[in-house]
N, C-alpha and C. Protein backbone atom coordinates (compact mmCIF):
# COMPACT_ATOMS: atom_id res chain seq x y z
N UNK A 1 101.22 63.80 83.69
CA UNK A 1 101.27 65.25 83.84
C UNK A 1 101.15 65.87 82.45
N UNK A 2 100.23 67.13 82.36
CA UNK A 2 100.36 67.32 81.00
C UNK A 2 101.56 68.17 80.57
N UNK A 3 101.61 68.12 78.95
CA UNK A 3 102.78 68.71 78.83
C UNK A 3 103.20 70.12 78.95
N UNK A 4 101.84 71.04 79.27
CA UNK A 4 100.88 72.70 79.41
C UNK A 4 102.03 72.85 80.75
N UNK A 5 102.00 72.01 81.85
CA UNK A 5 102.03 72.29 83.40
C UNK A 5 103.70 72.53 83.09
N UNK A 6 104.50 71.69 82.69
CA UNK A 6 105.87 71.86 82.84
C UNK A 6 106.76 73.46 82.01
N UNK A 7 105.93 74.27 81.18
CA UNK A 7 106.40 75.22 81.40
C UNK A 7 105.96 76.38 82.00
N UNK A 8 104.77 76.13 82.43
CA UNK A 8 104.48 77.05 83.78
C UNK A 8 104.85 76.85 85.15
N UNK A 9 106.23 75.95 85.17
CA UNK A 9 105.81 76.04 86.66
C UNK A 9 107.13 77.31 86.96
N UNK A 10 108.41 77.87 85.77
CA UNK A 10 108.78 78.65 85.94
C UNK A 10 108.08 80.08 86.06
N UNK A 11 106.54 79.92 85.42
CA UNK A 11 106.88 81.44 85.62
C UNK A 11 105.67 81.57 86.98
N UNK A 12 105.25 80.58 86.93
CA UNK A 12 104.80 80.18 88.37
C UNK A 12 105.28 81.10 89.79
N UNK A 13 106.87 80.05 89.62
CA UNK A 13 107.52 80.85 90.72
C UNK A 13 108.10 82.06 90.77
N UNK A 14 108.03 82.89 89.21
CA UNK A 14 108.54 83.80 89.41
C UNK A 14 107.17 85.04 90.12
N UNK A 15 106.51 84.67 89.45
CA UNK A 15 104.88 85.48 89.94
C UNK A 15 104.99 85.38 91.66
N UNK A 16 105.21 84.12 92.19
CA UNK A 16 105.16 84.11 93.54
C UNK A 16 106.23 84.97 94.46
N UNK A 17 107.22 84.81 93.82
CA UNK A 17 108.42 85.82 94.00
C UNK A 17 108.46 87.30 94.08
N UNK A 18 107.61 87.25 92.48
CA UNK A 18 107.08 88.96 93.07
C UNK A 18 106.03 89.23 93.69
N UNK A 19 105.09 88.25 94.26
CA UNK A 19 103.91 88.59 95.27
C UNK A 19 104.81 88.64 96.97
N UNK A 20 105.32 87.69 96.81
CA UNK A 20 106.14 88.20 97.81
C UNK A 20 106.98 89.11 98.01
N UNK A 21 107.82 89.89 97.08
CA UNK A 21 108.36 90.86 96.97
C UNK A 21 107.77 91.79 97.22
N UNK A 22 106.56 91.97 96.66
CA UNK A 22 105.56 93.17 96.88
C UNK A 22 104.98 93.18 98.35
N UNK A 23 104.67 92.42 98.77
CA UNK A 23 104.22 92.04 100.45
C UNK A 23 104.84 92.58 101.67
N UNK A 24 106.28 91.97 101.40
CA UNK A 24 107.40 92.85 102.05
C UNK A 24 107.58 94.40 102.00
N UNK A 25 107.43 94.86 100.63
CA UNK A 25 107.68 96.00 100.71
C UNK A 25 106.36 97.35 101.89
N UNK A 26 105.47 95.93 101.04
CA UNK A 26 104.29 96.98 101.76
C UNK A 26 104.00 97.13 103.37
N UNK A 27 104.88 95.50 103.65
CA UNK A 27 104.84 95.92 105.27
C UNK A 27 105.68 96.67 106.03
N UNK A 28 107.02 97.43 104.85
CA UNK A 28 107.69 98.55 105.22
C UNK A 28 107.25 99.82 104.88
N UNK A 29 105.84 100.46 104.68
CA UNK A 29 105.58 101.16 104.43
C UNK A 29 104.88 101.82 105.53
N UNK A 30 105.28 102.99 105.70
CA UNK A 30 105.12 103.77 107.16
C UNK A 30 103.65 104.36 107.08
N UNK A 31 102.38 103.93 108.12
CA UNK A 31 100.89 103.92 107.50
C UNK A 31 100.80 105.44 107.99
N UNK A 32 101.28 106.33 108.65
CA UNK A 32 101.53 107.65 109.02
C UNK A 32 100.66 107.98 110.62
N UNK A 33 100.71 106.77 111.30
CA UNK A 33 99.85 107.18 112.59
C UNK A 33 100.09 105.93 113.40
N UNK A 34 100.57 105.61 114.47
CA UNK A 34 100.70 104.77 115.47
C UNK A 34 99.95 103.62 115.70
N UNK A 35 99.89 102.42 115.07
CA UNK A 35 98.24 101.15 115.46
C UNK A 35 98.27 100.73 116.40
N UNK A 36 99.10 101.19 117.80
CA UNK A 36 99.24 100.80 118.80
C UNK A 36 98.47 101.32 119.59
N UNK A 37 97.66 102.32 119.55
CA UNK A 37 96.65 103.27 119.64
C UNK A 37 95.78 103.58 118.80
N UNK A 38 95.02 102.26 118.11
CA UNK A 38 93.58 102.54 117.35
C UNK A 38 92.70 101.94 118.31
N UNK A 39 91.75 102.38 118.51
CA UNK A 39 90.19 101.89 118.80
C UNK A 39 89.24 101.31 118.14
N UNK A 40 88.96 99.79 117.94
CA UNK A 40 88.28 99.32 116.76
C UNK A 40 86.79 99.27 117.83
N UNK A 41 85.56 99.25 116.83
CA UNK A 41 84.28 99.01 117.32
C UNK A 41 83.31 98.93 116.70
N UNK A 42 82.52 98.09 117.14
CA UNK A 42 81.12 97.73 116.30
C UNK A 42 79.88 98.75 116.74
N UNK A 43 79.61 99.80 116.43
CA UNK A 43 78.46 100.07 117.82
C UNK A 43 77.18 99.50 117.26
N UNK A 44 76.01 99.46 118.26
CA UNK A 44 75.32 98.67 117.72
C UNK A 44 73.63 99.77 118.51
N UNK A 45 72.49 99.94 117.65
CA UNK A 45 71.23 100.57 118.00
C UNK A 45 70.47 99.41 118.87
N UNK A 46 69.80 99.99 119.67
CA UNK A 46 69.09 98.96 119.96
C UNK A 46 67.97 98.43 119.24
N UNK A 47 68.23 97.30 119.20
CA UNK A 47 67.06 96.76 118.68
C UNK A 47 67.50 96.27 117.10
N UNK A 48 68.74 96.84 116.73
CA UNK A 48 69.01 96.95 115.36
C UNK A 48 70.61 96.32 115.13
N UNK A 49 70.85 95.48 114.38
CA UNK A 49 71.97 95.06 114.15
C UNK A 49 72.54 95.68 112.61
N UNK A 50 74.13 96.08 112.52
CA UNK A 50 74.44 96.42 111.17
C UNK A 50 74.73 95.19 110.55
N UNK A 51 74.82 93.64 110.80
CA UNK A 51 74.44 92.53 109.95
C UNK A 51 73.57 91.89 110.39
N UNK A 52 73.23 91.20 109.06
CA UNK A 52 71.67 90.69 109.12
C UNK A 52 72.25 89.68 110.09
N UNK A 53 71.49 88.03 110.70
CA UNK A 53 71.50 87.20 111.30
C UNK A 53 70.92 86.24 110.41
């Protein structure tokens, strides 16, 4: 193992700690409209796709 890896693996976990910290917070963040009632959709022309194939 080199000798580089053994003092990163503290701040390693601290980085992960705050990605997770931050994650949480953001899934308490109120998006201001109900997603229990969105309508998602692709529409599509005929003849015409919006991705290539």
């Amino acid at each position: 193992m080199p000798g580089s890896a053994i003092p990163s693996a503290p701040s390693a976990r601290v980085a992960s700690g705050l990605l997770i910290r931050s994650f949480v917070q953001v899934l308490a963040v109120d998006p201001g409209f109900d997603p229990r009632h969105v309508l998602n959709g692709q529409p599509q022309l005929a003849g015409h796709s919006l991705f290539a194939r």
